[in-house]
C-alpha atoms as a PDB file:
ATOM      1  CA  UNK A   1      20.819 -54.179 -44.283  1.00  0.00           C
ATOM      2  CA  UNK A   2      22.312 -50.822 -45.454  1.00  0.00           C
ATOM      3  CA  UNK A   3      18.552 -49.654 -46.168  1.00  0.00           C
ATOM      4  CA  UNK A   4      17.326 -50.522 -42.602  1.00  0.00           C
ATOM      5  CA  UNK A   5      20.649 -48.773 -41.568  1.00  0.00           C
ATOM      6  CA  UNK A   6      19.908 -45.554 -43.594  1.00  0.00           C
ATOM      7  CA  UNK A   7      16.061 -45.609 -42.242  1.00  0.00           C
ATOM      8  CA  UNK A   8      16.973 -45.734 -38.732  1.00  0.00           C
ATOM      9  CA  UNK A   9      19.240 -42.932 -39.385  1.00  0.00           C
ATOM     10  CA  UNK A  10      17.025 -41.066 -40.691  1.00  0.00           C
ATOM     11  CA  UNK A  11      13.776 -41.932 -38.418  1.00  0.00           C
ATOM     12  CA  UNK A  12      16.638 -40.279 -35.858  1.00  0.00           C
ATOM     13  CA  UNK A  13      17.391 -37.412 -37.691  1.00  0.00           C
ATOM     14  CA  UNK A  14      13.675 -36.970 -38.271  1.00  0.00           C
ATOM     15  CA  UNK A  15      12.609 -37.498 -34.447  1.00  0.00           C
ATOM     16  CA  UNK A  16      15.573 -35.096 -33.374  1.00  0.00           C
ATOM     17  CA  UNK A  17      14.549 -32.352 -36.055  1.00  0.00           C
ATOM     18  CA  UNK A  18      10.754 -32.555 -34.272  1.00  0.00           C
ATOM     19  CA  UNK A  19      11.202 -32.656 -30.815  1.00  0.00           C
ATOM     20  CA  UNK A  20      13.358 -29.522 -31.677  1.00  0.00           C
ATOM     21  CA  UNK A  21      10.794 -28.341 -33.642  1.00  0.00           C
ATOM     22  CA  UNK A  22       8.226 -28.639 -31.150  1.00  0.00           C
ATOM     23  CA  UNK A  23       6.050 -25.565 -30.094  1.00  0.00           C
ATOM     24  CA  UNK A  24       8.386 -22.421 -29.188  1.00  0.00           C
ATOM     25  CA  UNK A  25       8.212 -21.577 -25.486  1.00  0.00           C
ATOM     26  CA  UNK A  26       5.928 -18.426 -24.978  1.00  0.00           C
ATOM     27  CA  UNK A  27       7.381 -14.972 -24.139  1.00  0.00           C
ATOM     28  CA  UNK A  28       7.238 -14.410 -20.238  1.00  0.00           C
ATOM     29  CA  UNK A  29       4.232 -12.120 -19.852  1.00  0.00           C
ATOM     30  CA  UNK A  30       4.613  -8.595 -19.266  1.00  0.00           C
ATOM     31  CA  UNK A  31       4.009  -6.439 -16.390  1.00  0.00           C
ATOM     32  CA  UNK A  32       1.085  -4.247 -18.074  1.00  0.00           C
ATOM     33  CA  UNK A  33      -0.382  -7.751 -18.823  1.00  0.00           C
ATOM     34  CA  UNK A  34      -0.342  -8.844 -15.636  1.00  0.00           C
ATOM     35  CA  UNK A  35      -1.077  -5.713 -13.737  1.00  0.00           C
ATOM     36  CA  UNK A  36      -4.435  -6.158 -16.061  1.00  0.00           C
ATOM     37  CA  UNK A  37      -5.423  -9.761 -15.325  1.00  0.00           C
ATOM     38  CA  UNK A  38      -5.961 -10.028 -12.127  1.00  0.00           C
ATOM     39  CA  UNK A  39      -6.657 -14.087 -12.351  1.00  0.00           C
ATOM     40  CA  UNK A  40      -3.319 -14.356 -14.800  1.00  0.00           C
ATOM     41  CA  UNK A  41      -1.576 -12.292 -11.954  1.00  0.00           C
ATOM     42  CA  UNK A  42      -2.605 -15.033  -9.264  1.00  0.00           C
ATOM     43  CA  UNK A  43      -1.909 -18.117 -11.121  1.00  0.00           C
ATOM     44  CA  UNK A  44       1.458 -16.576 -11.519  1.00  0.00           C
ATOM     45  CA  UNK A  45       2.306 -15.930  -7.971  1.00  0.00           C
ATOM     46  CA  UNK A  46       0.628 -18.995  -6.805  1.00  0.00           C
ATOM     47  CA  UNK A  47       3.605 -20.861  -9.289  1.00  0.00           C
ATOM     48  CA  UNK A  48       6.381 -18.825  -8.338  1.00  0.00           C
ATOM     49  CA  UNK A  49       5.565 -19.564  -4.477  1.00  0.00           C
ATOM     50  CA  UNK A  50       5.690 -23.291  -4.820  1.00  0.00           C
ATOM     51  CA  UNK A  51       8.776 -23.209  -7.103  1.00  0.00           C
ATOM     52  CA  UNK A  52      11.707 -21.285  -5.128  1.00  0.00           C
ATOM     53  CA  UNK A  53      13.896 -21.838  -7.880  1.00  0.00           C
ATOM     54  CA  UNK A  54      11.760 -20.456 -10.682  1.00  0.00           C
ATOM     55  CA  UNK A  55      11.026 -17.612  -8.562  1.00  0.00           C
ATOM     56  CA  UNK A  56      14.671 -16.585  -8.041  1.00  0.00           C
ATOM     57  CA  UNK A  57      15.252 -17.294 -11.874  1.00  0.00           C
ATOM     58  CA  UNK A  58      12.333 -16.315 -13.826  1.00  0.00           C
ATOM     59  CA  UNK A  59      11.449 -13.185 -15.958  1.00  0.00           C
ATOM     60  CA  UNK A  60       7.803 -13.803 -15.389  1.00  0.00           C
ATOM     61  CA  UNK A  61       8.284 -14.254 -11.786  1.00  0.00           C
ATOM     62  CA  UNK A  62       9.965 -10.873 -11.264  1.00  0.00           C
ATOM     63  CA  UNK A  63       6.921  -9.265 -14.091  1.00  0.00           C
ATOM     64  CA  UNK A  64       4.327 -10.759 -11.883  1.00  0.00           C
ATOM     65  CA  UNK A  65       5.976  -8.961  -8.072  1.00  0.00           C
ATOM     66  CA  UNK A  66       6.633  -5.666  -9.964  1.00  0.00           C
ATOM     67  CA  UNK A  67       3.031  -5.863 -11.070  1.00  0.00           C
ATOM     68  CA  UNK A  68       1.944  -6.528  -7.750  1.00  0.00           C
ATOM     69  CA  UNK A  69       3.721  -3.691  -6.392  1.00  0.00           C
ATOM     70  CA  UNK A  70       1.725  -1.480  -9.523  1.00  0.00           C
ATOM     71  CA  UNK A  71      -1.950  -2.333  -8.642  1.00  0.00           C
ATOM     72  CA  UNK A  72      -0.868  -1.584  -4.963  1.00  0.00           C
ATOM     73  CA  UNK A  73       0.245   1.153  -5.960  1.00  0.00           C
ATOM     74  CA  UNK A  74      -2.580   2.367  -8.127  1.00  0.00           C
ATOM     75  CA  UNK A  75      -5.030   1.364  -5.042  1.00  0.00           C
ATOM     76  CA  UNK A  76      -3.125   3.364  -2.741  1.00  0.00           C
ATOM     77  CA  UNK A  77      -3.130   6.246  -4.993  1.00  0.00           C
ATOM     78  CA  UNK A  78      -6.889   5.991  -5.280  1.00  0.00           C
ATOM     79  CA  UNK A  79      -7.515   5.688  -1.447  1.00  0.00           C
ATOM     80  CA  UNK A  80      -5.423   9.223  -1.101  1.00  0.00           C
ATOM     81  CA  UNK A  81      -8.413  11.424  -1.282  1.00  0.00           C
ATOM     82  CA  UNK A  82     -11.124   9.717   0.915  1.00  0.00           C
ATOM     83  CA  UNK A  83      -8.284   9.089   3.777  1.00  0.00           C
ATOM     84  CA  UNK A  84      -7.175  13.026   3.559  1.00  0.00           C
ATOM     85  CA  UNK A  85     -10.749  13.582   4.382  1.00  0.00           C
ATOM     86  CA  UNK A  86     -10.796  11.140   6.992  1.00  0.00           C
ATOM     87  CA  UNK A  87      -7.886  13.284   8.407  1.00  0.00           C
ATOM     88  CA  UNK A  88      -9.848  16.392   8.408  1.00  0.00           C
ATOM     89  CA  UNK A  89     -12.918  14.962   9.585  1.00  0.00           C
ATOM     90  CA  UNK A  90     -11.213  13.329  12.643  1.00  0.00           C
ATOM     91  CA  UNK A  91      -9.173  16.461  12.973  1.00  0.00           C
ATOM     92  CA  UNK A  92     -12.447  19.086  13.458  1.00  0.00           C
ATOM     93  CA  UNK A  93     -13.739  16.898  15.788  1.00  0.00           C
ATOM     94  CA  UNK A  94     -11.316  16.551  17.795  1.00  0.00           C
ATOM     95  CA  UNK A  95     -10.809  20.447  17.689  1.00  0.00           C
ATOM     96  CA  UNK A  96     -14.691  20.909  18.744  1.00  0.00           C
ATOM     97  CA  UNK A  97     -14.063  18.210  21.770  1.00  0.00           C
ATOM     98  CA  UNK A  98     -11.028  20.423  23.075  1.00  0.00           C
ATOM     99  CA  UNK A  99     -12.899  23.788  22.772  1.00  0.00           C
ATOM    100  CA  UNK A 100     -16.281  22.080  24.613  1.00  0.00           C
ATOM    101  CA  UNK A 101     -13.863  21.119  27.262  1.00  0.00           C
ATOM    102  CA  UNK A 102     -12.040  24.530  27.430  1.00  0.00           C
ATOM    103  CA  UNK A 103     -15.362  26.297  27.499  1.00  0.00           C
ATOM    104  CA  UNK A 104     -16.816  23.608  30.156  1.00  0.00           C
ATOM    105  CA  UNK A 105     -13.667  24.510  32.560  1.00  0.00           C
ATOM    106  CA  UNK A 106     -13.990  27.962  32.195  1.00  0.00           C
ATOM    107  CA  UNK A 107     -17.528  27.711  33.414  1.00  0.00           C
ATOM    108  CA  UNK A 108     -16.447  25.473  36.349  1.00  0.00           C
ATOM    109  CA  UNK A 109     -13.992  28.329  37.451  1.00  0.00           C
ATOM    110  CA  UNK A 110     -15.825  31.040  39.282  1.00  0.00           C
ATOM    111  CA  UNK A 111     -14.989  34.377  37.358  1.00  0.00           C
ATOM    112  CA  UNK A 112     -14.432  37.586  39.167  1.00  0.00           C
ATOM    113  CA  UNK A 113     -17.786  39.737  40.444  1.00  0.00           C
ATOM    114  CA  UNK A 114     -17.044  43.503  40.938  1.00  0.00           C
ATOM    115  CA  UNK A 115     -20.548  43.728  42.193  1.00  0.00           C
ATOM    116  CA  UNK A 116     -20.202  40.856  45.128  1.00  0.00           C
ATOM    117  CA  UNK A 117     -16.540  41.568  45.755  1.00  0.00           C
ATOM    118  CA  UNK A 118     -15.295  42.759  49.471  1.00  0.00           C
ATOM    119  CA  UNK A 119     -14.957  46.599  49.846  1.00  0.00           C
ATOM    120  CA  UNK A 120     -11.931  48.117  51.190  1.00  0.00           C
ATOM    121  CA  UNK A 121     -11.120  51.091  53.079  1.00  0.00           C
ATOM    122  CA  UNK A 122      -9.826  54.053  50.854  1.00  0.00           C
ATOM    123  CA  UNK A 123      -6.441  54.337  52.727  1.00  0.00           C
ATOM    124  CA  UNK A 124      -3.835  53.514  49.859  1.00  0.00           C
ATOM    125  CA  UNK A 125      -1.360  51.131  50.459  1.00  0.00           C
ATOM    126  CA  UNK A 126       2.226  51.661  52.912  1.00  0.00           C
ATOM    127  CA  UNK A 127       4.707  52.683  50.494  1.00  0.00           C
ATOM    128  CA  UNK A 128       7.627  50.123  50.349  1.00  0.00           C
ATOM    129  CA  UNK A 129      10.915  50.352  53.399  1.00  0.00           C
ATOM    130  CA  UNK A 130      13.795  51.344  51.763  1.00  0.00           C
END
């Protein structure tokens, strides 16, 4: 009876040491790492929005919104150019719109003629009343 005794003792000791033995958790991934898997990055999120808790608590759930906020970033930062000229662009046309209407109302507007203008007697003008 003593031997069963000592076996199950040690079939326990032996089942504790494995389970804590078993496969180490992973290290959370990093930011770069996720800011460069884009699929990795998705399957991430897609966790930490169905788990509030996790999100709240986890290292890899904070990694995976800063790296979010990264490749927006780095998009933006790309985009920065071709919108500037977009600016511009808009910008001279909008400039040549305002001076075609400028130059239109200036042609509407009849401009002085000296040629068709009324004549008037050579007699200057009364000098003020004091």
């Amino acid at each position: 009876m003593r031997r069963l005794s000592t076996l199950g003792a040690t079939l326990a000791v032996a089942v504790a040491v494995v389970a804590a033995c078993g496969a180490p958790k992973p290290p959370p991934h990093t930011v770069p790492e996720l800011a460069s898997d884009p699929e990795l990055l998705q399957g991430i999120l897609a966790r930490c929005t169905a788990d509030r808790h996790a999100a709240a608590t986890e290292v890899e759930c904070a990694n995976a919104r800063l790296a979010v906020e990264r490749v927006a970033t780095q998009e933006d930062s790309k985009h920065v150019d071709e919108r500037g000229a977009e600016f511009e662009r808009q910008r001279e046309q909008r400039r040549l719109k305002e001076e075609q209407s400028r130059r239109a109302a200036e042609r509407s507007q009849p401009g002085f003629d000296p040629y068709s203008s009324p004549v008037t007697g050579d007699k200057p003008a009364d000098p003020p009343k004091p």
